[in-house]
C-alpha atoms as a PDB file:
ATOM      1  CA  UNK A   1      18.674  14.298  36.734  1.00  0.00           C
ATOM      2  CA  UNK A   2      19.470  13.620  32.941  1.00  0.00           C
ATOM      3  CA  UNK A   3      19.886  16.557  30.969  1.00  0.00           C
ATOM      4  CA  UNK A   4      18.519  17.075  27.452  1.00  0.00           C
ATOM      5  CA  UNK A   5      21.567  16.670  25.738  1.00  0.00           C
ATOM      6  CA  UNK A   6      22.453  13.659  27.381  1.00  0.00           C
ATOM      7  CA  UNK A   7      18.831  12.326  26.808  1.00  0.00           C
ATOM      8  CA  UNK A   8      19.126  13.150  23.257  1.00  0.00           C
ATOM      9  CA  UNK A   9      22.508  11.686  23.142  1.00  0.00           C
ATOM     10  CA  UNK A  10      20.966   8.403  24.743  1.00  0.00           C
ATOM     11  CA  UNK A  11      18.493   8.246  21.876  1.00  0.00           C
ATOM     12  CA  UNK A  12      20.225   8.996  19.012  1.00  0.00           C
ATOM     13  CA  UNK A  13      22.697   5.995  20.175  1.00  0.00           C
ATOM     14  CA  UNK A  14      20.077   3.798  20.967  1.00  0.00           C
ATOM     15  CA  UNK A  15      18.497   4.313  17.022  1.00  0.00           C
ATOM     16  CA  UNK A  16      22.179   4.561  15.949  1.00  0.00           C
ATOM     17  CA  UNK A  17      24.098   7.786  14.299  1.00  0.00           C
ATOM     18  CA  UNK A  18      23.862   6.382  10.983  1.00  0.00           C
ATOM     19  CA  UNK A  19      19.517   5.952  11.041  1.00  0.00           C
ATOM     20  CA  UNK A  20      19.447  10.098  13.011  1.00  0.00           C
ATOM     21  CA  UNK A  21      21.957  11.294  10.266  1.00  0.00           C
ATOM     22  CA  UNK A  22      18.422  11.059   7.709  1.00  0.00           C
ATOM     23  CA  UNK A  23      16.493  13.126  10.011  1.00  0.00           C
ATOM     24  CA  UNK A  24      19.247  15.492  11.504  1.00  0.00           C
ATOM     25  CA  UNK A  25      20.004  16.377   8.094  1.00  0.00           C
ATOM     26  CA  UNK A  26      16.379  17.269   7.671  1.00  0.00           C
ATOM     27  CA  UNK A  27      15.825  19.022  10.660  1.00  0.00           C
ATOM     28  CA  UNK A  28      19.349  20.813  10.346  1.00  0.00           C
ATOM     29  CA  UNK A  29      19.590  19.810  14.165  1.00  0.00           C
ATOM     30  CA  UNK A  30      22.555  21.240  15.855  1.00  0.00           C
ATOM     31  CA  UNK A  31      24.268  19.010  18.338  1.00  0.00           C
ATOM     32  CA  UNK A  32      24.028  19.373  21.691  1.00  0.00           C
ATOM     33  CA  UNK A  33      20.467  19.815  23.022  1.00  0.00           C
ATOM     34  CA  UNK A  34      18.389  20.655  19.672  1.00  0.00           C
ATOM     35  CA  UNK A  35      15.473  18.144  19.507  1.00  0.00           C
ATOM     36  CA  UNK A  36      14.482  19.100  16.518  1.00  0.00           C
ATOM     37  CA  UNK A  37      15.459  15.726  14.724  1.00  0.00           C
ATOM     38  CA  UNK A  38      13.876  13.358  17.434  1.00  0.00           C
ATOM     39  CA  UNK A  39      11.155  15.376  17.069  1.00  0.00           C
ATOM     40  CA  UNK A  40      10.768  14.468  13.113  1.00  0.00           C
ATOM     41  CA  UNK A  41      11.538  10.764  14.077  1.00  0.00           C
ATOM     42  CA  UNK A  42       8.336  10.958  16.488  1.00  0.00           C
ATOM     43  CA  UNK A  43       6.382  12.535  13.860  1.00  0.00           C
ATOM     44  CA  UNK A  44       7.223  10.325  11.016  1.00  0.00           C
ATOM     45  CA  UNK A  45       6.897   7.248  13.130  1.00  0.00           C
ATOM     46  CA  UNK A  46       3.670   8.047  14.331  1.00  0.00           C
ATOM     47  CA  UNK A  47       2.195   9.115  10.732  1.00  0.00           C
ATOM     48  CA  UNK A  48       3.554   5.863   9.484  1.00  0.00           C
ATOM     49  CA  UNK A  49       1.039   4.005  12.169  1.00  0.00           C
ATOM     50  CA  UNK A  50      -1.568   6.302  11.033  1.00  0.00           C
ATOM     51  CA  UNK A  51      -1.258   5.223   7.147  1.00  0.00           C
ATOM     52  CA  UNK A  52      -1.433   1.807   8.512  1.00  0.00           C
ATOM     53  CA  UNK A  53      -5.621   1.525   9.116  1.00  0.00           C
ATOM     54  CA  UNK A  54      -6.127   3.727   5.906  1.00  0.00           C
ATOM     55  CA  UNK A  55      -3.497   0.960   3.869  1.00  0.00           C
ATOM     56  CA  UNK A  56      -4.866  -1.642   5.192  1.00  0.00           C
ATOM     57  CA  UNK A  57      -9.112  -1.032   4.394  1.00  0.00           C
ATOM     58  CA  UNK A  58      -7.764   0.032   0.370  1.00  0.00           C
ATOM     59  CA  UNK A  59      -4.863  -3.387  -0.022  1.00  0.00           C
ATOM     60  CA  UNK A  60      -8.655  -5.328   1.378  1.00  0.00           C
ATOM     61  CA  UNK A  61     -10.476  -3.477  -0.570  1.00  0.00           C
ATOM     62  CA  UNK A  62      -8.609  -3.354  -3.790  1.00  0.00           C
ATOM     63  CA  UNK A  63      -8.122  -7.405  -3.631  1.00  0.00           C
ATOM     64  CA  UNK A  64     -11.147  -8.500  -2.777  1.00  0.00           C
ATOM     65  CA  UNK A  65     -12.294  -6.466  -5.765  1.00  0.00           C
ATOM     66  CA  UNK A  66     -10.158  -8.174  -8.219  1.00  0.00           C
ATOM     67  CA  UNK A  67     -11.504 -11.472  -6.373  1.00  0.00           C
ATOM     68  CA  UNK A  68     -14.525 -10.287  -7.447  1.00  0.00           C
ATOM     69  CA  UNK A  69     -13.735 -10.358 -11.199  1.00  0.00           C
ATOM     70  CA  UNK A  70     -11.583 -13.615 -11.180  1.00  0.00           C
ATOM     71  CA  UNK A  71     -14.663 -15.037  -9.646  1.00  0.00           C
ATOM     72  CA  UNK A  72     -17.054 -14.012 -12.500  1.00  0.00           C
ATOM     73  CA  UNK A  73     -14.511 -15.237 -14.859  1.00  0.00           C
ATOM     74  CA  UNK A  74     -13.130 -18.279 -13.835  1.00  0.00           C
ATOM     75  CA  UNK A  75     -15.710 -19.414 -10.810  1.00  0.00           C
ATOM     76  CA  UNK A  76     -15.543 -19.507  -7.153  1.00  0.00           C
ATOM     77  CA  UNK A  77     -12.424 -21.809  -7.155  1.00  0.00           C
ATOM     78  CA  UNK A  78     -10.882 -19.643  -9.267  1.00  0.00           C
ATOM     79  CA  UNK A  79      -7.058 -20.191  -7.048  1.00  0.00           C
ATOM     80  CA  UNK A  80      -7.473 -23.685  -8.985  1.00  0.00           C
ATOM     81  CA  UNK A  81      -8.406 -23.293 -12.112  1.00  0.00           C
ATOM     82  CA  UNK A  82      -6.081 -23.856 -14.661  1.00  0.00           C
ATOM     83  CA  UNK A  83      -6.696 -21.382 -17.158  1.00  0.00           C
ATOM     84  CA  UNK A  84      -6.030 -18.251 -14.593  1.00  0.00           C
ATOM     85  CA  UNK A  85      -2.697 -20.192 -13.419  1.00  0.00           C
ATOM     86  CA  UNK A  86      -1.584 -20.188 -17.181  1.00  0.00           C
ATOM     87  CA  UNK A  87      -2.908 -16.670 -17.084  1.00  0.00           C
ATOM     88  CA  UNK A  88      -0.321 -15.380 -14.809  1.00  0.00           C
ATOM     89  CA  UNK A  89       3.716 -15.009 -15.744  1.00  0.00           C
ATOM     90  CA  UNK A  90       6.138 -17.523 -14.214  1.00  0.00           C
ATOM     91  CA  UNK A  91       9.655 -15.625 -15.103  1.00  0.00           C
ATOM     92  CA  UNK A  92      12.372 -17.304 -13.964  1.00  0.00           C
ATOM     93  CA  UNK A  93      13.930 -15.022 -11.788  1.00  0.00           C
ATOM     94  CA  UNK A  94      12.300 -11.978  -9.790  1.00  0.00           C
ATOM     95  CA  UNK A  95       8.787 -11.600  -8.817  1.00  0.00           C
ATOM     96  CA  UNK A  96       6.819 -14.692  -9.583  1.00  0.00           C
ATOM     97  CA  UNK A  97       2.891 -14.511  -9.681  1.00  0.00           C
ATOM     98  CA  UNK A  98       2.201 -18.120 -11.220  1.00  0.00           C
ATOM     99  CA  UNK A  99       4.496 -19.402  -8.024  1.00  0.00           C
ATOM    100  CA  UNK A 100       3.103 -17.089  -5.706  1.00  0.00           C
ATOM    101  CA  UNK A 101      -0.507 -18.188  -5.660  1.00  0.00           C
ATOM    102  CA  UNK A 102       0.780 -21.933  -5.947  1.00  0.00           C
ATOM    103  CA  UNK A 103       2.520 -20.923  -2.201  1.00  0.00           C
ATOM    104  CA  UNK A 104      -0.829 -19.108  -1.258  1.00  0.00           C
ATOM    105  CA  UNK A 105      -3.503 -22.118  -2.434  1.00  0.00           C
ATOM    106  CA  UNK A 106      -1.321 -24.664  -0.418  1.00  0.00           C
ATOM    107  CA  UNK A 107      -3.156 -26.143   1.996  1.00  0.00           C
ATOM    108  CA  UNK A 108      -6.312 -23.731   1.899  1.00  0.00           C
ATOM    109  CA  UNK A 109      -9.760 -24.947   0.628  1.00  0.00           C
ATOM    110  CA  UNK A 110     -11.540 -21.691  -0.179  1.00  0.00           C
ATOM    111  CA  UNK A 111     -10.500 -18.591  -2.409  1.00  0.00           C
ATOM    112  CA  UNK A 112     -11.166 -16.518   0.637  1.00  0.00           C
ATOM    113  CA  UNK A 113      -8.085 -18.516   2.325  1.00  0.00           C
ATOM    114  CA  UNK A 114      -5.687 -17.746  -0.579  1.00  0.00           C
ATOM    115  CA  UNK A 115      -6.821 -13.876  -1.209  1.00  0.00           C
ATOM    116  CA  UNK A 116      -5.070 -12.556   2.313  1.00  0.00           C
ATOM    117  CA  UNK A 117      -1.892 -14.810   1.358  1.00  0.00           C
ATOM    118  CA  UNK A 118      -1.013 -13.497  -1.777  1.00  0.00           C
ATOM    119  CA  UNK A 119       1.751 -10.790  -1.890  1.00  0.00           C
ATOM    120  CA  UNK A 120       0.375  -7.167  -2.662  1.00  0.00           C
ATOM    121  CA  UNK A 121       2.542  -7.205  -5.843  1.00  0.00           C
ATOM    122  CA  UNK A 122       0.113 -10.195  -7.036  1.00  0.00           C
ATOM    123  CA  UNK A 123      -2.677  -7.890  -6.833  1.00  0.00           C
ATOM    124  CA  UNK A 124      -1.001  -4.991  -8.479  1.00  0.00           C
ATOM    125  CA  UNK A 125      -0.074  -6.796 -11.261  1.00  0.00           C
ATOM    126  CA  UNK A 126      -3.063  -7.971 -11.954  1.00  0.00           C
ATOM    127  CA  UNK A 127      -3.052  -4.750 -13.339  1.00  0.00           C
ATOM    128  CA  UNK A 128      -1.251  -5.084 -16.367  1.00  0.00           C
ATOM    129  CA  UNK A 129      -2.269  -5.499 -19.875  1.00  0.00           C
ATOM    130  CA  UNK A 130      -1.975  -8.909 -20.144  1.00  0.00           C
ATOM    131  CA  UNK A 131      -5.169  -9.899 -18.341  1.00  0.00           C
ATOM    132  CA  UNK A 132      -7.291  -6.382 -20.429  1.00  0.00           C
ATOM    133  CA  UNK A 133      -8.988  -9.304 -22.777  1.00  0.00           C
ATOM    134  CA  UNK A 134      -9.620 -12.210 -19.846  1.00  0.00           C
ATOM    135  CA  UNK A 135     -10.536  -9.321 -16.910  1.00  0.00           C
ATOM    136  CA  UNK A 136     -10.860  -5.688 -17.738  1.00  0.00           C
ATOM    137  CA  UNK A 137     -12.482  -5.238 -21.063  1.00  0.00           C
ATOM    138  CA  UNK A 138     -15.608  -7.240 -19.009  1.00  0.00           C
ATOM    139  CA  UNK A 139     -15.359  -6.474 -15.769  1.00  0.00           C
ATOM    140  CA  UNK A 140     -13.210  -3.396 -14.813  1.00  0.00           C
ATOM    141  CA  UNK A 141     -15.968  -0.737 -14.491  1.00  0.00           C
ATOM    142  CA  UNK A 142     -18.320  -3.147 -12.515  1.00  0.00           C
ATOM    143  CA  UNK A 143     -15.981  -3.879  -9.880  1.00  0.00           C
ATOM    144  CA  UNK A 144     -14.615  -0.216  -9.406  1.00  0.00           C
ATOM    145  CA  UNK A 145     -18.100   1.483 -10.686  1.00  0.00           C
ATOM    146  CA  UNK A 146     -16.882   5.043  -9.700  1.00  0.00           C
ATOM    147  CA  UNK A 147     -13.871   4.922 -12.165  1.00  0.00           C
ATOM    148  CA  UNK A 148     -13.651   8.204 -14.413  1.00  0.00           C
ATOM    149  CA  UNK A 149     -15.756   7.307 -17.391  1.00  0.00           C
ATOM    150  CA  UNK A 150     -14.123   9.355 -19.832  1.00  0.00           C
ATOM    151  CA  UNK A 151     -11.151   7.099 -20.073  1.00  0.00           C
ATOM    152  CA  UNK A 152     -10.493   3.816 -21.705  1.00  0.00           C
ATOM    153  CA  UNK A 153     -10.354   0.734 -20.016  1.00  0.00           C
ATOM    154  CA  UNK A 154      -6.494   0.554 -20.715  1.00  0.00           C
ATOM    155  CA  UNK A 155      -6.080   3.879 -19.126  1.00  0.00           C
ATOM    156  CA  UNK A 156      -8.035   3.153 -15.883  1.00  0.00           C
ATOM    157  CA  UNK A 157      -6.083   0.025 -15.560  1.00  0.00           C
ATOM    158  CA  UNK A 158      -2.796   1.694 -15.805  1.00  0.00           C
ATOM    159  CA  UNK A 159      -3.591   4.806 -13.145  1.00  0.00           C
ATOM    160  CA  UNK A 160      -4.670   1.834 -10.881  1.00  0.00           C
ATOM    161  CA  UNK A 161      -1.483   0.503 -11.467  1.00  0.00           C
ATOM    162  CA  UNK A 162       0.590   3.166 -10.743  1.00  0.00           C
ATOM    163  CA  UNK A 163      -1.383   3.825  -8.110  1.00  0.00           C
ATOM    164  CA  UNK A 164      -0.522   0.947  -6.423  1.00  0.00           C
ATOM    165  CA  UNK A 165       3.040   1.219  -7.475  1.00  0.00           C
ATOM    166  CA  UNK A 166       3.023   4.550  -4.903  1.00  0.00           C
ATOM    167  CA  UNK A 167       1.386   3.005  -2.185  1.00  0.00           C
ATOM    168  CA  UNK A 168       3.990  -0.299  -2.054  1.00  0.00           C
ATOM    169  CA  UNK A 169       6.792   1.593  -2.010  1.00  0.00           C
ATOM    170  CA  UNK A 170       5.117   3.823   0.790  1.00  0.00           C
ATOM    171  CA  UNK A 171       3.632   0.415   2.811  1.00  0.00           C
ATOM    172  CA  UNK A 172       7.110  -1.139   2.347  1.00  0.00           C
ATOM    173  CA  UNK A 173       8.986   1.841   3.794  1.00  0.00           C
ATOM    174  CA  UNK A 174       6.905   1.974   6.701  1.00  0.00           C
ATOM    175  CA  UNK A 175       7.366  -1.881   7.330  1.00  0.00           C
ATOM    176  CA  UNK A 176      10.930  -1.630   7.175  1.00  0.00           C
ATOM    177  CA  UNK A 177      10.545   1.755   9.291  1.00  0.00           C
ATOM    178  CA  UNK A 178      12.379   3.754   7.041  1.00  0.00           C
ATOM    179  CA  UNK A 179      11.690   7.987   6.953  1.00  0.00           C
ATOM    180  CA  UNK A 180       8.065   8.893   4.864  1.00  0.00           C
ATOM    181  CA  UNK A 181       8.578  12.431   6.068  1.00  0.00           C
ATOM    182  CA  UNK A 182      10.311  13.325   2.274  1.00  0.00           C
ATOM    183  CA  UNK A 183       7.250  11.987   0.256  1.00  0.00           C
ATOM    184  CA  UNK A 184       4.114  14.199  -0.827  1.00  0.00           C
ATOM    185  CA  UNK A 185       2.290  12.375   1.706  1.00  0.00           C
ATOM    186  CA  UNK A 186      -1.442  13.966   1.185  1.00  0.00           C
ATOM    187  CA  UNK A 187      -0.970  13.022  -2.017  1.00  0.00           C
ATOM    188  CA  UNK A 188      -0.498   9.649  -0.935  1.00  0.00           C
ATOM    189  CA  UNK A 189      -3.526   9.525   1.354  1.00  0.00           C
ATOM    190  CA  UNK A 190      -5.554  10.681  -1.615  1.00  0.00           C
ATOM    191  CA  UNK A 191      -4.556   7.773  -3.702  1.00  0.00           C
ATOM    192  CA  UNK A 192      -5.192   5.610  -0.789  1.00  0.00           C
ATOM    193  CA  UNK A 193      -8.658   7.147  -0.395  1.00  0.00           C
ATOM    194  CA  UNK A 194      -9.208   7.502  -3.999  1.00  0.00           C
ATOM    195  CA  UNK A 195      -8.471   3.553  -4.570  1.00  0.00           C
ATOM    196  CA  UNK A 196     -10.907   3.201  -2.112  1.00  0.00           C
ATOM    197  CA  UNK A 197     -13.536   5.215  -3.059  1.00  0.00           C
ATOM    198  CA  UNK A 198     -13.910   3.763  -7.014  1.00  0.00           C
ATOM    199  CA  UNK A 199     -14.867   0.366  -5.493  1.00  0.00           C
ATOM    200  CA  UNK A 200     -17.141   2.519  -2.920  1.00  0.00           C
ATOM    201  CA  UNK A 201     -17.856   5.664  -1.663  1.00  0.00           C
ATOM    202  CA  UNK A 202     -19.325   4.827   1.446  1.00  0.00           C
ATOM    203  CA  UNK A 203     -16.543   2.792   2.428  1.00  0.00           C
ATOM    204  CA  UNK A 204     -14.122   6.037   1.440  1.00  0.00           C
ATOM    205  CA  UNK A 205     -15.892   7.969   3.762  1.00  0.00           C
ATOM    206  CA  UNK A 206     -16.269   5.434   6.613  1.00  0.00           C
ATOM    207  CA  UNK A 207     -11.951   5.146   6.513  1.00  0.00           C
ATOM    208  CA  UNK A 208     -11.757   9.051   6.246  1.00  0.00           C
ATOM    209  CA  UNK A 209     -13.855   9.746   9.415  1.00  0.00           C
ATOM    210  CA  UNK A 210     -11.627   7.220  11.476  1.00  0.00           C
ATOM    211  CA  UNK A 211      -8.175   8.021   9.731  1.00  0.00           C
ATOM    212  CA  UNK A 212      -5.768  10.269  11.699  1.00  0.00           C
ATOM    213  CA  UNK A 213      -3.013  11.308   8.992  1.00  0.00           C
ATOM    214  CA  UNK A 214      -4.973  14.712   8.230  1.00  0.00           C
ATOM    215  CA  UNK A 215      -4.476  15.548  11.492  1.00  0.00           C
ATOM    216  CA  UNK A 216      -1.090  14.544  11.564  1.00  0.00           C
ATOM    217  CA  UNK A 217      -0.315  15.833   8.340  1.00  0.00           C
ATOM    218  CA  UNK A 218      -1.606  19.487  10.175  1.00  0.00           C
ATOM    219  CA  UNK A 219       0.110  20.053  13.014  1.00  0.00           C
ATOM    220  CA  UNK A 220       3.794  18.818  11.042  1.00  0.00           C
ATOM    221  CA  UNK A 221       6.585  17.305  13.413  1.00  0.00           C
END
């Protein structure tokens, strides 16, 4: 019969010393039999599933809402028009946006093709000031109608910005499955639901009633 320490020992090789030393540290496991750092592992491996649903409805959400603009402005073919291309920066290193829906149009026929192609950082960007007089001045409030009313246009774009900013760095560290345990993660799932919930309510509370971090977020590794 394996013992726990040799269990544990199994494990922890199997992940590697180096990837445990993160949560051991954490946990202040002791060596020997202490679980207390797989335990975190579990705990932050199954709350990064759990933020995967709740990502997933606000990244669809989000774009298709920006869709929704681009369409207004520049018509239903708007991943070939001309004037949103020269819209979008083409640096010539680092992110490229102008390059990145050029990779996403290829060989599709309909916007609705392209949309699910384009990196998330296309969409994000989108919120930046550079599009305010083409997009947001128009059409900001009618795509996301439950935005704070009080603020400006500018402002609103740049929380849902930064907003987005959080959630990529949280959606890339649980695709390369790094540790989420250290971030304010309720405050993440309120952005998340929040991003949500200015494009609709309904749809808010529909992902909240199937979501499972709460729970996770309760009971703690």
């Amino acid at each position: 019969m394996t013992s726990t320490k040799e269990q544990i020992q199994a494990i922890r090789t199997a992940l590697t010393p180096a990837r445990m030393s993160t949560y051991e540290k954490a946990a202040n496991s002791r060596e020997g039999d202490d679980p207390s750092a797989l335990n975190l592992y579990v705990w932050n491996a199954q709350l990064s599933g759990a933020f995967m649903a709740p990502l997933h409805i606000c990244e669809v959400v989000v774009r298709n809402a920006i869709s929704d603009a681009l369409e207004e402005k520049y018509g239903q073919r708007w991943p070939w028009s001309s004037g949103f291309e020269q819209s979008l920066p083409s640096p010539p290193v680092g992110y490229n946006p102008r390059q990145d829906l050029f990779n996403a149009r290829r060989g599709a026929h309909t916007a609705g093709k392209v949309i699910p192609e384009l990196k998330f950082a296309f969409w994000q960007r989108m919120f930046t000031r550079r599009h305010d007089h083409r997009l947001w001045n128009a059409h900001l409030t009618r795509i996301l109608p439950v935005l704070d009313a009080t603020k400006s246009v500018q402002e609103l774009r740049q929380d849902l910005y930064e907003d987005l900013e959080a959630i990529r760095r949280l959606r890339n560290r649980i695709a390369h499955h790094e540790p989420i345990f250290n971030r304010n993660l309720a405050e993440d799932f309120e952005r998340i639901s929040r991003l949500i919930a200015y494009r609709s309510t309904i749809t808010a509370n529909w992902m909240e009633a199937h979501q499972q971090v709460r729970a996770l977020l309760a009971t703690g590794p």
